[in-house]
Protein backbone atom coordinates (compact mmCIF):
# COMPACT_ATOMS: atom_id res chain seq x y z
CA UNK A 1 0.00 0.00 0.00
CA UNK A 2 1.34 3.00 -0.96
CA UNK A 3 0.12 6.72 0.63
CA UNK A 4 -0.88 8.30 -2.61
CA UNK A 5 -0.83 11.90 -1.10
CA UNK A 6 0.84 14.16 -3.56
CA UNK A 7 1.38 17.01 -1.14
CA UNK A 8 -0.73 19.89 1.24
CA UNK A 9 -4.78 19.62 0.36
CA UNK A 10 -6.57 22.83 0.15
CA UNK A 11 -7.93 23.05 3.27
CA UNK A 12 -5.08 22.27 5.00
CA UNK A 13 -3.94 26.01 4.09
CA UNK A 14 -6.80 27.42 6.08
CA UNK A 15 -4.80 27.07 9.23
CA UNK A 16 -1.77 28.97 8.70
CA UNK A 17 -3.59 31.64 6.95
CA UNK A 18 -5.61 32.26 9.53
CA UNK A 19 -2.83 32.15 11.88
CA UNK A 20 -0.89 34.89 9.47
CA UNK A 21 -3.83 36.91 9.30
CA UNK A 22 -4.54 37.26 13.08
CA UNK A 23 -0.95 37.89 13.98
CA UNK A 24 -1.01 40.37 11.37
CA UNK A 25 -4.24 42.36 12.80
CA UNK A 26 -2.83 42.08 16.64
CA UNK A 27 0.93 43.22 15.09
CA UNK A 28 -1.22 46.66 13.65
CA UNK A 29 -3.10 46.59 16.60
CA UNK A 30 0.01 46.68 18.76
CA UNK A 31 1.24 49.35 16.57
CA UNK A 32 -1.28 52.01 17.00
CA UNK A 33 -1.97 50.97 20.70
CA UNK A 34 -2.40 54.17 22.89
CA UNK A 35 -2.06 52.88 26.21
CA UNK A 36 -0.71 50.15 28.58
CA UNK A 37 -4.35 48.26 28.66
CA UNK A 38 -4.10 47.66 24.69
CA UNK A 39 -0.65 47.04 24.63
CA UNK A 40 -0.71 44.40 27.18
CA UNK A 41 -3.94 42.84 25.29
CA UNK A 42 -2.32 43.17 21.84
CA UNK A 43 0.84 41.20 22.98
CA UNK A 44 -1.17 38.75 24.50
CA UNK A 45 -3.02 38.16 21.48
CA UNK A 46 0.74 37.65 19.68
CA UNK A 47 1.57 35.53 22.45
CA UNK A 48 -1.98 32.99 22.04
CA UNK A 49 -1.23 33.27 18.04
CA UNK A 50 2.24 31.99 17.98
CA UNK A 51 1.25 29.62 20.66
CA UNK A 52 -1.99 27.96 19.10
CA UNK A 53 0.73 27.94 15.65
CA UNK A 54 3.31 26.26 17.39
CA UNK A 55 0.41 23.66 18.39
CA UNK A 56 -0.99 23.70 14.81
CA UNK A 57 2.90 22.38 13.66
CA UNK A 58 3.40 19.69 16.12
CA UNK A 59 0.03 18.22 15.75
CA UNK A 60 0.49 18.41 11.36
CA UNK A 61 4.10 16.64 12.09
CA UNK A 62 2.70 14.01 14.31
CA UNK A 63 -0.06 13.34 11.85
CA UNK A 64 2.53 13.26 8.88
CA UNK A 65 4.73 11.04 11.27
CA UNK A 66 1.26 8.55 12.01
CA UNK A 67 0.55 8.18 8.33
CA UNK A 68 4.20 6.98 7.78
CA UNK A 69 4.19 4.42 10.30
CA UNK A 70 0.60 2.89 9.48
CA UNK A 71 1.58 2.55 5.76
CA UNK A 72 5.30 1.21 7.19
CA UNK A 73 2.97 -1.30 8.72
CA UNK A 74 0.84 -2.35 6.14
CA UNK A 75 4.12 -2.60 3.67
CA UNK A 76 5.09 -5.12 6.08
CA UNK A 77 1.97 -6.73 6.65
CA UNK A 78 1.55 -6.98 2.77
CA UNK A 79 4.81 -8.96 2.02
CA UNK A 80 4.35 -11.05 4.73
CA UNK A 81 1.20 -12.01 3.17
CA UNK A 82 2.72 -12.27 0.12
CA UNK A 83 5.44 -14.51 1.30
CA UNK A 84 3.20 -16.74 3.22
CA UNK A 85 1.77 -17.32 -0.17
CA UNK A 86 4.11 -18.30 -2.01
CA UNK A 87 5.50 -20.47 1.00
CA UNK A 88 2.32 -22.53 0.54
CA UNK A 89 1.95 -22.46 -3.33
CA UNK A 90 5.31 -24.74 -3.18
């Protein structure tokens, strides 16, 4: 069995985009921030955004990594199969 993915689907996009575009907004935000309240909000805001991306990245790797070893698996469990066959066709 081979994992016939040929890359990043579309929707799979949606997640770092909106990532960009809310760091984005809180970075203008923090820019034209008047007072201590909003700055403190604004860099917050940063702060949950590069967290939830960091989160985002290590849960697409470990998904990425999951997919490798189930198809490692079934590779395996396919020639096995294969060779018990031809063990008995003899």
């Amino acid at each position: 069995m081979i994992y016939n993915s040929t890359g990043r689907k579309a929707g799979s996009l949606l997640g770092p985009v909106a990532l960009l575009s809310s760091s984005a907004a809180t970075g203008l935000w923090l820019t034209f921030a008047r007072d201590g309240g909003q700055m403190l909000l604004s860099a917050a805001l940063l702060a949950l955004t590069a967290s939830l991306g960091t989160v985002w990245l290590v849960r697409a790797r470990a998904v990425r990594r999951l997919n490798a070893a189930v198809e490692a698996y079934a590779e395996r469990e396919l020639a096995r199969a294969q060779r018990r066959r031809v063990a008995r066709a003899i």
